[in-house]
N, C-alpha and C. Protein backbone atom coordinates (compact mmCIF):
# COMPACT_ATOMS: atom_id res chain seq x y z
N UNK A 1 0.84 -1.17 0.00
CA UNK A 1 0.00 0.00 0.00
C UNK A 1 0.89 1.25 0.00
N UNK A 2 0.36 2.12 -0.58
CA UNK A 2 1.08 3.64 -0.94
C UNK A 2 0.17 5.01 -0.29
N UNK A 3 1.33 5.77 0.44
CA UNK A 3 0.64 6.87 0.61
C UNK A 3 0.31 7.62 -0.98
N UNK A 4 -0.77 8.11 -1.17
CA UNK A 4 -1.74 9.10 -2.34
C UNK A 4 -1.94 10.13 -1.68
N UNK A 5 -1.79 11.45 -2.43
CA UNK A 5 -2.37 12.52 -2.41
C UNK A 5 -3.47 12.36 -2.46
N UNK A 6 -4.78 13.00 -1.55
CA UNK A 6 -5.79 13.21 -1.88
C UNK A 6 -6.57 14.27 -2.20
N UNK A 7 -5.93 15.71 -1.26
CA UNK A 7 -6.66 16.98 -1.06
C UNK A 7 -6.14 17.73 -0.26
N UNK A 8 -5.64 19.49 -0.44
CA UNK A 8 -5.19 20.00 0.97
C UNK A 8 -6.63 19.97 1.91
N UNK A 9 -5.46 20.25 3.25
CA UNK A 9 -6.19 20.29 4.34
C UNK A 9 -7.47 21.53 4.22
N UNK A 10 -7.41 22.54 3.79
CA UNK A 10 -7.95 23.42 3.57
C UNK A 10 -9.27 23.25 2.60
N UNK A 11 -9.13 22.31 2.02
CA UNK A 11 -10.14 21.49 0.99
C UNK A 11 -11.80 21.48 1.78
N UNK A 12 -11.30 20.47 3.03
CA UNK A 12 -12.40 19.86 3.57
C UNK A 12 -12.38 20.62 4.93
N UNK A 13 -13.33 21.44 5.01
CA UNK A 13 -13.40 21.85 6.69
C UNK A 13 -13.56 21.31 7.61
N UNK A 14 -13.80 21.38 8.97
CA UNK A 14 -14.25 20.51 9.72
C UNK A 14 -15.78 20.45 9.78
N UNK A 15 -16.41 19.42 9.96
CA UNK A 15 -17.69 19.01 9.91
C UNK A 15 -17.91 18.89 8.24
N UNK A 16 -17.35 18.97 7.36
CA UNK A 16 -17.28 18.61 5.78
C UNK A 16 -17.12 16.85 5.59
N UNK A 17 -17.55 16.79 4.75
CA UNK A 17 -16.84 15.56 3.42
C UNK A 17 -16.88 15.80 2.04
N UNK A 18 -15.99 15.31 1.72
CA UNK A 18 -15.62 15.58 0.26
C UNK A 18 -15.22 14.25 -0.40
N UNK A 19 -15.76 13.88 -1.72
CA UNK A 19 -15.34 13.21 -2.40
C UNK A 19 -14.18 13.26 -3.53
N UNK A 20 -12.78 12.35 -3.07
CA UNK A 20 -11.54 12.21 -4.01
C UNK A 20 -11.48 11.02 -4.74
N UNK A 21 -11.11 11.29 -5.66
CA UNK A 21 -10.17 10.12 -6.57
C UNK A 21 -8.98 9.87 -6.01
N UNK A 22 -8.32 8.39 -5.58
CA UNK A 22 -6.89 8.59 -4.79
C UNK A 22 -6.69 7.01 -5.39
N UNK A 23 -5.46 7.04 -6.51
CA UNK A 23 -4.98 5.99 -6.96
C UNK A 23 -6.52 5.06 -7.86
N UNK A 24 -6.88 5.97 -8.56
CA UNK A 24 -8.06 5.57 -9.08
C UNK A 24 -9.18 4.82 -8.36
N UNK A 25 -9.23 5.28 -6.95
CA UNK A 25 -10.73 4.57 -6.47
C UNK A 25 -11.33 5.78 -5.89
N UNK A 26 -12.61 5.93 -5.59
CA UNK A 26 -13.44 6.81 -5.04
C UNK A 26 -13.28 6.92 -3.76
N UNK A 27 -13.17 7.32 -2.93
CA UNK A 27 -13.10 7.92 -1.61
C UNK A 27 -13.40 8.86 -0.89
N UNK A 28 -14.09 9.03 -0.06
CA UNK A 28 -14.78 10.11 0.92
C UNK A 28 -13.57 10.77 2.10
N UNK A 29 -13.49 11.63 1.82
CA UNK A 29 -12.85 12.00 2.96
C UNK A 29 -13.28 13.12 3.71
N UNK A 30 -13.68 12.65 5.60
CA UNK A 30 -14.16 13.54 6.61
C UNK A 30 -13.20 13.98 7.35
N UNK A 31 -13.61 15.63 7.81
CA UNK A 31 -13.04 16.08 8.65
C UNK A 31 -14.12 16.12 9.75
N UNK A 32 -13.54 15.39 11.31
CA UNK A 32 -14.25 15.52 11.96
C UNK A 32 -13.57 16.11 13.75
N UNK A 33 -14.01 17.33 13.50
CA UNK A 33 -13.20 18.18 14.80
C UNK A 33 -11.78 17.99 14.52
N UNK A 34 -11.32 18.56 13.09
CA UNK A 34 -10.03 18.44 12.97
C UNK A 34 -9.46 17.13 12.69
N UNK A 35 -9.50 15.81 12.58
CA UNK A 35 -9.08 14.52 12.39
C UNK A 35 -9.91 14.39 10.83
N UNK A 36 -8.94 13.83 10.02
CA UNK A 36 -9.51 13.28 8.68
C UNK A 36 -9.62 11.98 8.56
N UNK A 37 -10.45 11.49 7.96
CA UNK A 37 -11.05 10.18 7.83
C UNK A 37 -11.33 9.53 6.55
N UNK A 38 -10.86 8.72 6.01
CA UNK A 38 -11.17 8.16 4.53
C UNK A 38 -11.79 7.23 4.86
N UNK A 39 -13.32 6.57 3.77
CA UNK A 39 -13.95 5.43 3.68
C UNK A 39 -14.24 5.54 2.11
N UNK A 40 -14.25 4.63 2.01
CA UNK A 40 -14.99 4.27 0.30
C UNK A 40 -16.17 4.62 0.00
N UNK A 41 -15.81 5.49 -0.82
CA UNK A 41 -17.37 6.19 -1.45
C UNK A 41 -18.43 5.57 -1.80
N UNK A 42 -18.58 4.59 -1.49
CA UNK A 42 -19.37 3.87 -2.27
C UNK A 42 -20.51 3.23 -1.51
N UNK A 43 -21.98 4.00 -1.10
CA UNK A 43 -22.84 3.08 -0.22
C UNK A 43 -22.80 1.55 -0.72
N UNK A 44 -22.97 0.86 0.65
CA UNK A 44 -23.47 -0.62 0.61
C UNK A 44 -24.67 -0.95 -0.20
N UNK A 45 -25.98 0.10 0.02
CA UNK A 45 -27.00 -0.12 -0.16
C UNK A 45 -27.46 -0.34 -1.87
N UNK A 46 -27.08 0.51 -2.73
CA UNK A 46 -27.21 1.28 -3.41
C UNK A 46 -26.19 1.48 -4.46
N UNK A 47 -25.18 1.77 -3.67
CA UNK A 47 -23.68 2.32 -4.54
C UNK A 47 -24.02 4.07 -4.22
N UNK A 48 -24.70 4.71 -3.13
CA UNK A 48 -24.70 6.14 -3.61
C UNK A 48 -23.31 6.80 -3.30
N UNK A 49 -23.06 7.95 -3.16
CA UNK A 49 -21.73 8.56 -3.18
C UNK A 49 -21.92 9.08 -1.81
N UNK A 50 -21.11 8.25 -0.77
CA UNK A 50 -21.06 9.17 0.37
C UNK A 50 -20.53 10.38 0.81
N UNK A 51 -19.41 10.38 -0.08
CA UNK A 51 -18.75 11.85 -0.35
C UNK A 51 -19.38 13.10 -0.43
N UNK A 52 -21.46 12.54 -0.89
CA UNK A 52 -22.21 13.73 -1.04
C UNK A 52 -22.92 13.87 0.12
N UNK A 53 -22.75 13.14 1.01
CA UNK A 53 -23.51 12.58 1.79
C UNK A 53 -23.49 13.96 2.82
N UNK A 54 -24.78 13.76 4.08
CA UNK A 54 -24.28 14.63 4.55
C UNK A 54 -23.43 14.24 6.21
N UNK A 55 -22.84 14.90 6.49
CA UNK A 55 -21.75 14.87 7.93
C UNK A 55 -22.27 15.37 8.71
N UNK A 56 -23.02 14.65 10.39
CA UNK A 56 -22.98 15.28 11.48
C UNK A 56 -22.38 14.36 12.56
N UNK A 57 -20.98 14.63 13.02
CA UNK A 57 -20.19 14.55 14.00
C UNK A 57 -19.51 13.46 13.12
N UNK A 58 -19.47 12.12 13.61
CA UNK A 58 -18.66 11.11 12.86
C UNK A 58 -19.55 10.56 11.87
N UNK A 59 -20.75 10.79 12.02
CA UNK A 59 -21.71 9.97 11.14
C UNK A 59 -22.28 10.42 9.65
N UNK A 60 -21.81 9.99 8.56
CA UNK A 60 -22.62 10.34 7.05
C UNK A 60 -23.62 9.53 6.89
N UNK A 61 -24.58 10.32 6.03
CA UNK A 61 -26.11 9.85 5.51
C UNK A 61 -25.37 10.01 4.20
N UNK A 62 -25.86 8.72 3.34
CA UNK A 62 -26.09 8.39 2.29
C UNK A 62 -26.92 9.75 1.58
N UNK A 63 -26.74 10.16 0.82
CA UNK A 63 -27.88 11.28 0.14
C UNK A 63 -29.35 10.48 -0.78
N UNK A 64 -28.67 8.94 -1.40
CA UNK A 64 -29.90 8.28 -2.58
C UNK A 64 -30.39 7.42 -1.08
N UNK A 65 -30.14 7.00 -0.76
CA UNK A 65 -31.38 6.52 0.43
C UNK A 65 -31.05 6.57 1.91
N UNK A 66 -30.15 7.14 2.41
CA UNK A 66 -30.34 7.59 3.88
C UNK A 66 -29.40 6.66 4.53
N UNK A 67 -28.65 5.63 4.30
CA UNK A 67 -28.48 4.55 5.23
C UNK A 67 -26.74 5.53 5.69
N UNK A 68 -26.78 5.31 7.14
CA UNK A 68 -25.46 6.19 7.80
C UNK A 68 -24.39 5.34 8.41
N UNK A 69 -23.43 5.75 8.17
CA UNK A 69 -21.77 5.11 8.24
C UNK A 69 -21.44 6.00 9.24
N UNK A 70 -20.39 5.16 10.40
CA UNK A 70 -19.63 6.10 10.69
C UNK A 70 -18.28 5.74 10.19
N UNK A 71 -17.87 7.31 9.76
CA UNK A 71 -16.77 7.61 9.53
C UNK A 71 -15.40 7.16 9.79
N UNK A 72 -15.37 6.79 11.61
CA UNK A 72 -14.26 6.65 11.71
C UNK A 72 -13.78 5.01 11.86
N UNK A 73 -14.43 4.34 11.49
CA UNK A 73 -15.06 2.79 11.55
C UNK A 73 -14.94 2.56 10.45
N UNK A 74 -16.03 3.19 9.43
CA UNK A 74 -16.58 2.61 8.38
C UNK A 74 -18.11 1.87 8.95
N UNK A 75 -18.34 1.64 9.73
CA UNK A 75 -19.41 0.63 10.29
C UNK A 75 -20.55 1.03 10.14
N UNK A 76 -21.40 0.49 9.66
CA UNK A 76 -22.83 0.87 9.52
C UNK A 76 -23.84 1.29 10.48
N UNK A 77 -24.26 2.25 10.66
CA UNK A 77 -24.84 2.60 12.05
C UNK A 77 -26.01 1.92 13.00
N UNK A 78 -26.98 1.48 12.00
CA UNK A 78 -27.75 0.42 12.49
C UNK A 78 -27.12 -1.13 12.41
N UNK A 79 -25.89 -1.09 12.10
CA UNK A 79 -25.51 -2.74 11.92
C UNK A 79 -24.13 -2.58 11.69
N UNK A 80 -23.48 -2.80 12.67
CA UNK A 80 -21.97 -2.52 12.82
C UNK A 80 -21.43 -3.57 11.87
N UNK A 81 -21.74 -4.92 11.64
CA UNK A 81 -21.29 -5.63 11.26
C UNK A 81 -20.84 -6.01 9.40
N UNK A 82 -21.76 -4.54 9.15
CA UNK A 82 -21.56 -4.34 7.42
C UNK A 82 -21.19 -3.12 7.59
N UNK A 83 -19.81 -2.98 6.99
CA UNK A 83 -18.83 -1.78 7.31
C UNK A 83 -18.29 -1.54 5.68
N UNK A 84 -18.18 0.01 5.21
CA UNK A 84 -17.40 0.17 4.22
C UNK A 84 -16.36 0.31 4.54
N UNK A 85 -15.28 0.24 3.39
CA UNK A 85 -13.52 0.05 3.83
C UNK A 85 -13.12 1.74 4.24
N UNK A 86 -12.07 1.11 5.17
CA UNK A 86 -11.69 2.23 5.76
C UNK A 86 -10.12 2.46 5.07
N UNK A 87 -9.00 3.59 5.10
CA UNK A 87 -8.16 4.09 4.60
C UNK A 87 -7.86 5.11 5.82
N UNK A 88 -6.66 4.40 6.11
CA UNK A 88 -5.68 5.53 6.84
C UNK A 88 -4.62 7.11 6.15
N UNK A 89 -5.12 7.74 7.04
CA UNK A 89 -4.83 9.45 6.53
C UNK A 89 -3.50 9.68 7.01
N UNK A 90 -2.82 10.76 6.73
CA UNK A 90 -1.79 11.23 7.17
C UNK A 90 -1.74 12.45 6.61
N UNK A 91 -1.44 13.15 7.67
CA UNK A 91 -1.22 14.64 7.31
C UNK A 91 0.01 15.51 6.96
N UNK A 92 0.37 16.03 6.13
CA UNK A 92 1.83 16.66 6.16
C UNK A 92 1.63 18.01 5.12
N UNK A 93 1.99 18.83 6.23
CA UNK A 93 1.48 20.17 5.60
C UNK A 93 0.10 20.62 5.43
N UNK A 94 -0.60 21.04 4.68
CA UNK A 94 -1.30 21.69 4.31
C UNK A 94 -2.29 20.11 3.24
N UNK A 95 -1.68 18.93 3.39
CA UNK A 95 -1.48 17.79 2.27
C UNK A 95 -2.09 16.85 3.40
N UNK A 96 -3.40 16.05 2.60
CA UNK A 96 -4.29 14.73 3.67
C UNK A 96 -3.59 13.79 1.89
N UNK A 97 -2.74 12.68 2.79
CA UNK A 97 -2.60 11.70 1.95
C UNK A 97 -3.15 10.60 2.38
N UNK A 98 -4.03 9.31 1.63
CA UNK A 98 -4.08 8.37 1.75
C UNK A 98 -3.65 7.11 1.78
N UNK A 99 -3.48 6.25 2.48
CA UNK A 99 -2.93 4.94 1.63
C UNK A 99 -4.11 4.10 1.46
N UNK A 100 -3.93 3.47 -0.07
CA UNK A 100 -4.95 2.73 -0.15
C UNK A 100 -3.74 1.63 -1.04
């Protein structure tokens, strides 16, 4: 696995998500109270884009049907046990890289 550029820090505010391309896969990345968080864009349910999703505290809503992840898990909120993939961040500079 390789650290990827994904986005400056300045990109995604806190309480934001934003959807990146990082080594050609889709990825969401949250800022939550300052800590960034990557999961795979990609609802379970559906395939919707969580990246559009919306963010309150650790938790995104799906925008095409509602179903909520948390962020810093990946874990499904009503059902921990179906989790999207998670991706560790690293910060350097002004620069949130991923490894995927």
């Amino acid at each position: 696995m390789a650290l990827e550029p994904a986005a400056k820090v300045s990109e995604i505010p806190a309480g934001s998500i934003k959807e990146v391309l990082v080594g050609g896969k889709p990825v969401a990345v949250a800022n939550v109270g300052g800590r960034f968080y990557a999961i795979d864009n990609t609802c379970l349910h559906r395939g919707g884009p969580l990246g559009q999703g919306q963010l309150e505290g650790p938790v995104v809503t799906c925008p095409w049907h509602g179903w909520q992840f948390d962020v810093t898990n990946g874990c499904l909120a009503n059902n921990p046990a179906a989790k999207v993939q998670t991706y560790p961040t690293k910060i350097v500079d002004d620069d949130i890289f991923i490894e995927v």
